[in-house]
Protein backbone atom coordinates (compact mmCIF):
# COMPACT_ATOMS: atom_id res chain seq x y z
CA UNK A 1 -1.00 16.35 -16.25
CA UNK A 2 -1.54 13.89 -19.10
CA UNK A 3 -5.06 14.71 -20.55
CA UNK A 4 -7.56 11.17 -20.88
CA UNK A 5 -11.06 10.35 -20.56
CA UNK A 6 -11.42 7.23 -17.88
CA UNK A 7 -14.99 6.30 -16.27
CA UNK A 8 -15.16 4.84 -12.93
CA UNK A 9 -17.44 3.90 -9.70
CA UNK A 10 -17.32 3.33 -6.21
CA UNK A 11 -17.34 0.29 -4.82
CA UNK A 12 -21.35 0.54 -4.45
CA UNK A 13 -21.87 1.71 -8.10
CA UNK A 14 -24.03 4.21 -6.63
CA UNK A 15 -21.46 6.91 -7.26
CA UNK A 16 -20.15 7.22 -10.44
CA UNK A 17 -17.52 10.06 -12.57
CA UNK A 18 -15.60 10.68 -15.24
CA UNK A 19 -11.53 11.33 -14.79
CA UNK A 20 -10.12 13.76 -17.31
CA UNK A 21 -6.38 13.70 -16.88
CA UNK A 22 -3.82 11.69 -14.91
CA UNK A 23 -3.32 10.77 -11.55
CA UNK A 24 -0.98 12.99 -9.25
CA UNK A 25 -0.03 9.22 -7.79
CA UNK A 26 -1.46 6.06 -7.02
CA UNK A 27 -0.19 3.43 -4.18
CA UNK A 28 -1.18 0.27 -2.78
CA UNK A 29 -1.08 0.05 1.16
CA UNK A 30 -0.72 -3.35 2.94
CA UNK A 31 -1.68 -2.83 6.36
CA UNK A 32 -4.43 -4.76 8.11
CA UNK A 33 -7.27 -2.23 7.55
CA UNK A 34 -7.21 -1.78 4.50
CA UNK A 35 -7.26 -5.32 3.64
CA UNK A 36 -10.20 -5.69 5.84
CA UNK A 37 -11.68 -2.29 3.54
CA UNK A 38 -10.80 -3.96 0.60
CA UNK A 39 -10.68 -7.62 1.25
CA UNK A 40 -7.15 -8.45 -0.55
CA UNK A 41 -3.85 -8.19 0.44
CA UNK A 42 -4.13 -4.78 0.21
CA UNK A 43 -5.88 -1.19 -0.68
CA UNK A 44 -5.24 0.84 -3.60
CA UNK A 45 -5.72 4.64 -3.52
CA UNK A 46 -4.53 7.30 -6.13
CA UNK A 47 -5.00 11.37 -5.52
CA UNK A 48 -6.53 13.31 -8.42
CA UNK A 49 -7.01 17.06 -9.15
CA UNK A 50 -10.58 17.71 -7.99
CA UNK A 51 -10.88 20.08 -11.36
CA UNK A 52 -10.10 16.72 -13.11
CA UNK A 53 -13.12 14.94 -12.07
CA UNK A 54 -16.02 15.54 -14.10
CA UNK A 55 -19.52 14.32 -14.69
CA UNK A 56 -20.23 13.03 -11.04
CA UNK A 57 -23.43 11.08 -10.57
CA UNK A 58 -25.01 9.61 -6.87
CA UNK A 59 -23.87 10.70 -3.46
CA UNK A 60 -20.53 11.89 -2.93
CA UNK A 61 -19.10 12.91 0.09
CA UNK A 62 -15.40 12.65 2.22
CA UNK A 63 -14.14 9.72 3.61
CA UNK A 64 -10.60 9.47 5.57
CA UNK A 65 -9.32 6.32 7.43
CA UNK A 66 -7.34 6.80 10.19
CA UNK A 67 -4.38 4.77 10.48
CA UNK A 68 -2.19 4.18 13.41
CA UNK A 69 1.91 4.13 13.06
């Protein structure tokens, strides 16, 4: 993985980290729920090595939305 040094947030603010290499990927999805999550034309996701997130700050916790086919 690429090595780098990007902050980021939630959408709250209220949790915030810092990401210390690349991204394994990153997509966009179009369907209807996440445009209602996001409010655009679509959602945008990306996975991450947990061991590449670093300096976490406020509550974290898993979240999975279910999608039907």
């Amino acid at each position: 993985m690429r090595k780098m040094s990007v902050s980021g947030q939630c959408r709250c603010g209220r949790l915030r980290f810092v990401l210390r290499e690349g991204p394994i990927a990153f997509y966009l999805c179009h369907c209807t729920k996440c445009q209602a999550e996001s409010g655009s034309a679509f959602g945008q996701s990306m996975a991450v090595r947990r061991e590449a997130i670093d300096d976490v700050t406020g509550p974290a916790k898993d979240h999975t939305i279910e999608h039907e086919d």
